[in-house]
C-alpha atoms as a PDB file:
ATOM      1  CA  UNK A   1     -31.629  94.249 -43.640  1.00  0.00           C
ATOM      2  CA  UNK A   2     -34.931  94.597 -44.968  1.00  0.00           C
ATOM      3  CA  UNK A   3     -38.411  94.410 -43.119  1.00  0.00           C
ATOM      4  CA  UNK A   4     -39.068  91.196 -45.423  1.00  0.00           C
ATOM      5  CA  UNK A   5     -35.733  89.873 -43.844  1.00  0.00           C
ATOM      6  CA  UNK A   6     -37.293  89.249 -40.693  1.00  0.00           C
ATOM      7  CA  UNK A   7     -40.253  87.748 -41.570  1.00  0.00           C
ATOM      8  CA  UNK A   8     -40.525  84.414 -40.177  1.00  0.00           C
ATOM      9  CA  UNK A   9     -42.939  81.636 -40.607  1.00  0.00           C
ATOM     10  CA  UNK A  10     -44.670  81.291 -37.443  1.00  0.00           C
ATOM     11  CA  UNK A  11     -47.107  78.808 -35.740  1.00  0.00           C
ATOM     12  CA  UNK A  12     -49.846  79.472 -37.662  1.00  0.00           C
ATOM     13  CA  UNK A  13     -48.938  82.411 -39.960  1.00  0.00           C
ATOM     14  CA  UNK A  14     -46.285  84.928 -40.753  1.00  0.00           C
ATOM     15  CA  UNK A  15     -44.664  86.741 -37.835  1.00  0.00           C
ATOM     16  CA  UNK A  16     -42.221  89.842 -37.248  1.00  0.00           C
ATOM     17  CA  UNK A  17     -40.195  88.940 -33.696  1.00  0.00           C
ATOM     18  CA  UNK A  18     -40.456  92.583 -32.329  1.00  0.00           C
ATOM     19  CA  UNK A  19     -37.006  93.606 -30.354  1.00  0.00           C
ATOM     20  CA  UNK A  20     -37.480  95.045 -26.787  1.00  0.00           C
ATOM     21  CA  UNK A  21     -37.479  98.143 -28.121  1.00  0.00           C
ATOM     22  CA  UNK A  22     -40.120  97.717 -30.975  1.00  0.00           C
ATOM     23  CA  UNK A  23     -42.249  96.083 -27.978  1.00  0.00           C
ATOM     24  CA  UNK A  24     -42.412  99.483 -26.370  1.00  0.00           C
ATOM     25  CA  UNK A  25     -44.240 101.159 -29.547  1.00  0.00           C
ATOM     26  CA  UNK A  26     -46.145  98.095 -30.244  1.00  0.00           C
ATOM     27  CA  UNK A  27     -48.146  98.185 -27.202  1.00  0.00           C
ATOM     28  CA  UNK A  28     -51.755  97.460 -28.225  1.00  0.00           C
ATOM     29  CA  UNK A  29     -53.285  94.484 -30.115  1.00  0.00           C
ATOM     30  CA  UNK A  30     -55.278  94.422 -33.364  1.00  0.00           C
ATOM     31  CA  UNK A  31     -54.682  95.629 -36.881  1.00  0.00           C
ATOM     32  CA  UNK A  32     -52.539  98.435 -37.771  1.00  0.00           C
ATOM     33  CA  UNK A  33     -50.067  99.518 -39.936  1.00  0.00           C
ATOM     34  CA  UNK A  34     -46.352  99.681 -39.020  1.00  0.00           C
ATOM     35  CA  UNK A  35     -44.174 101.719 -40.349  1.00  0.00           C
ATOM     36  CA  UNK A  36     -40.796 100.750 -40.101  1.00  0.00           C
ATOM     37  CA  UNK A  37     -37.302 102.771 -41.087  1.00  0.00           C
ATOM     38  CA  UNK A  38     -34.376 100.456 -42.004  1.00  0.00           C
ATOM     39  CA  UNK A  39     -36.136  97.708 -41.209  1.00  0.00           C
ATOM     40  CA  UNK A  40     -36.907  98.731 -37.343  1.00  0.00           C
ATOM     41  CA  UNK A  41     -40.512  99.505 -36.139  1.00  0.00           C
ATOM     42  CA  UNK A  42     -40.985 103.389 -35.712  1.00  0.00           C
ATOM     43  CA  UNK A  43     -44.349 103.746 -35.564  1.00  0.00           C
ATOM     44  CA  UNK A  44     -47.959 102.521 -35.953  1.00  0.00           C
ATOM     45  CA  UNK A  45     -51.525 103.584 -36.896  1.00  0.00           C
ATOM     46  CA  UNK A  46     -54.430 102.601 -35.194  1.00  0.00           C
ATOM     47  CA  UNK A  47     -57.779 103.127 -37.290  1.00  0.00           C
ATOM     48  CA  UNK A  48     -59.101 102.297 -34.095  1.00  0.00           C
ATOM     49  CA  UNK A  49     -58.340 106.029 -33.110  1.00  0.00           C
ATOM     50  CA  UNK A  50     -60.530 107.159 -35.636  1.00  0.00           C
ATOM     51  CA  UNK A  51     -63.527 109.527 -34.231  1.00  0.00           C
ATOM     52  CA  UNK A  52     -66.615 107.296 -33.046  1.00  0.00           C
ATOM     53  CA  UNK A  53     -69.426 108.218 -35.932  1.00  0.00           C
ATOM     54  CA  UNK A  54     -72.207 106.022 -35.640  1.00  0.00           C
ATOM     55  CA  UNK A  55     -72.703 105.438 -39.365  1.00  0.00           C
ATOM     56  CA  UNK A  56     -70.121 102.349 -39.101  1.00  0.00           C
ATOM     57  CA  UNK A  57     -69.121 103.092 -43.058  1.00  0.00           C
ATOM     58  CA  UNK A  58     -68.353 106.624 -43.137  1.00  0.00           C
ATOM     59  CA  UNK A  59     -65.890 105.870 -39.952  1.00  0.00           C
ATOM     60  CA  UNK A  60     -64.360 103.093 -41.973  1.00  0.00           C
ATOM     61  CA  UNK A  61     -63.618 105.638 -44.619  1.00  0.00           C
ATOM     62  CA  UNK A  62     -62.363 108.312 -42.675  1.00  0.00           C
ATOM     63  CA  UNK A  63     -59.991 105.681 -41.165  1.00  0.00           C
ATOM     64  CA  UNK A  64     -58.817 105.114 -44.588  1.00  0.00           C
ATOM     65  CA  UNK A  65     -58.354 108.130 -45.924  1.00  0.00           C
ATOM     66  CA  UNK A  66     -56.396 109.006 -42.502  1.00  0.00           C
ATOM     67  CA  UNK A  67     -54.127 106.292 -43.264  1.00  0.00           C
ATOM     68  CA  UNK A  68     -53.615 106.642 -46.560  1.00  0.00           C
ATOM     69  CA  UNK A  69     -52.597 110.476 -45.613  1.00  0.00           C
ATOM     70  CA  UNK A  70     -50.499 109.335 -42.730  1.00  0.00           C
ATOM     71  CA  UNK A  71     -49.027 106.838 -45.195  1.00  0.00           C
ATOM     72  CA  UNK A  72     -47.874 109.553 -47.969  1.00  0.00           C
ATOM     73  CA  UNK A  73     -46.332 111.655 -45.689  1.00  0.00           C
ATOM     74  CA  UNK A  74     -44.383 109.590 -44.081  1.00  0.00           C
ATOM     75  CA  UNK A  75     -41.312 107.925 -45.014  1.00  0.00           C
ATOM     76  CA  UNK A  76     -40.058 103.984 -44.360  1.00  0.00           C
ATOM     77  CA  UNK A  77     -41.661 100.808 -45.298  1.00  0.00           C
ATOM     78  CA  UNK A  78     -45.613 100.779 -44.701  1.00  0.00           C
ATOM     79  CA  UNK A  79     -47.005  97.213 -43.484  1.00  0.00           C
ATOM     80  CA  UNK A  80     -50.634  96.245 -42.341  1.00  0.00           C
ATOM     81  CA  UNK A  81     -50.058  93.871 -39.479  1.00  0.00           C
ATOM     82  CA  UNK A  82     -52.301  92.086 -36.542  1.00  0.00           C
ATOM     83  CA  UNK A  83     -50.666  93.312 -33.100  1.00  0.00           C
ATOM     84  CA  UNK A  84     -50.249  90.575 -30.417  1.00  0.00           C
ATOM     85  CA  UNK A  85     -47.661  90.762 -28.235  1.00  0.00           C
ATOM     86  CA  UNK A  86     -44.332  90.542 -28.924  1.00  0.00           C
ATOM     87  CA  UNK A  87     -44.975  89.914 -32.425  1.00  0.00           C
ATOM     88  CA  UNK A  88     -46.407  91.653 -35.670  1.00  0.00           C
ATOM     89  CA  UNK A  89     -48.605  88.632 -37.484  1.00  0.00           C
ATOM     90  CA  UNK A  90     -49.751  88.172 -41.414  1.00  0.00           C
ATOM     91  CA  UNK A  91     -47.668  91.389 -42.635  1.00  0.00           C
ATOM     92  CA  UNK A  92     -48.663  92.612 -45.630  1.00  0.00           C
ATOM     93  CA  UNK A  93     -46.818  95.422 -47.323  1.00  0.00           C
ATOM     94  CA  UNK A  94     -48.542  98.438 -48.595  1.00  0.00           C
ATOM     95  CA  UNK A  95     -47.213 100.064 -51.583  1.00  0.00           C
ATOM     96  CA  UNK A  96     -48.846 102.508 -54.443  1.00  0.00           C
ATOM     97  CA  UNK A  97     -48.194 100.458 -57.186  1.00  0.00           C
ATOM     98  CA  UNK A  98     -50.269  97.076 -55.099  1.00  0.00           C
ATOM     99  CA  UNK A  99     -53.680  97.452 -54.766  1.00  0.00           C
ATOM    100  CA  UNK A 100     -54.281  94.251 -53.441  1.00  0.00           C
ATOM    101  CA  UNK A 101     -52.703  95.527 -50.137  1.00  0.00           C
ATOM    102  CA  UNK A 102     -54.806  98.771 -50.254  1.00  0.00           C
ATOM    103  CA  UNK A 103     -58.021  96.342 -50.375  1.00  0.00           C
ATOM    104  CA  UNK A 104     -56.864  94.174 -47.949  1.00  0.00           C
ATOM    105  CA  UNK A 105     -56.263  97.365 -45.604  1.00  0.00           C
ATOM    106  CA  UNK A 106     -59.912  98.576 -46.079  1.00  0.00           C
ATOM    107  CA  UNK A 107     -61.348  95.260 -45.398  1.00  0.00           C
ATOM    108  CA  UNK A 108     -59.637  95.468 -41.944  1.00  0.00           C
ATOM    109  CA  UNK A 109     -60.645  98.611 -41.441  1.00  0.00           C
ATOM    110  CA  UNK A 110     -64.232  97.658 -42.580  1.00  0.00           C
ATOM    111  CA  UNK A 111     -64.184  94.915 -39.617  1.00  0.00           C
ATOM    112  CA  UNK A 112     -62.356  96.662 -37.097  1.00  0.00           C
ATOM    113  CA  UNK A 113     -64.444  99.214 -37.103  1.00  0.00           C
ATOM    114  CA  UNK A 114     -67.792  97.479 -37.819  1.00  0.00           C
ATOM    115  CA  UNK A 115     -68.413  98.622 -41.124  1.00  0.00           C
ATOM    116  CA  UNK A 116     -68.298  95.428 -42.825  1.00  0.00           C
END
């Protein structure tokens, strides 16, 4: 199975139904991206964890660039996804070769963290 296997449509968007398990390492809320290994939830990055820097832009970039690192060296399937309980909403999967998911991720970021 792949991760866009379990995608399901959901209420009102997208969802990926997280198994007991995957609930334990999805514990917060917001965006992140999820990294997933045959199509199981491994691990996630929070650019909220990025170091408070009061020039709102300049965190939003280091939270990038972080992820972007994380993201190359690390293996499995890389998807920017809202947190909310026992689900993973609007996945969006983050490749090299799609910038459109790259610009999606830094508009997140850019909100998340205030830098608009």
């Amino acid at each position: 199975m792949a991760v866009r296997d379990r995608i399901k449509e959901g209420l009102n968007c997208p969802v990926i139904q997280l198994s007991d398990a995957e609930k334990d390492i999805a514990s917060g809320t917001g965006w992140q991206i999820a990294r997933f290994e045959n199509a199981t939830l491994v691990e996630l990055f929070d650019p909220k964890t990025t170091p408070f820097n009061a020039d709102a832009r300049a965190m939003t970039i280091e939270a990038i660039n972080d992820a972007m690192i994380w993201m190359s060296s690390t293996d499995g399937e890389h998807w920017l996804v809202l947190c909310a309980s026992d689900e993973l909403r609007e996945p969006l999967c983050i490749t090299p070769a799609d910038a459109s998911g790259f610009e999606k991720m830094a508009r997140v970021f850019g909100e998340v963290l205030g830098g608009n």
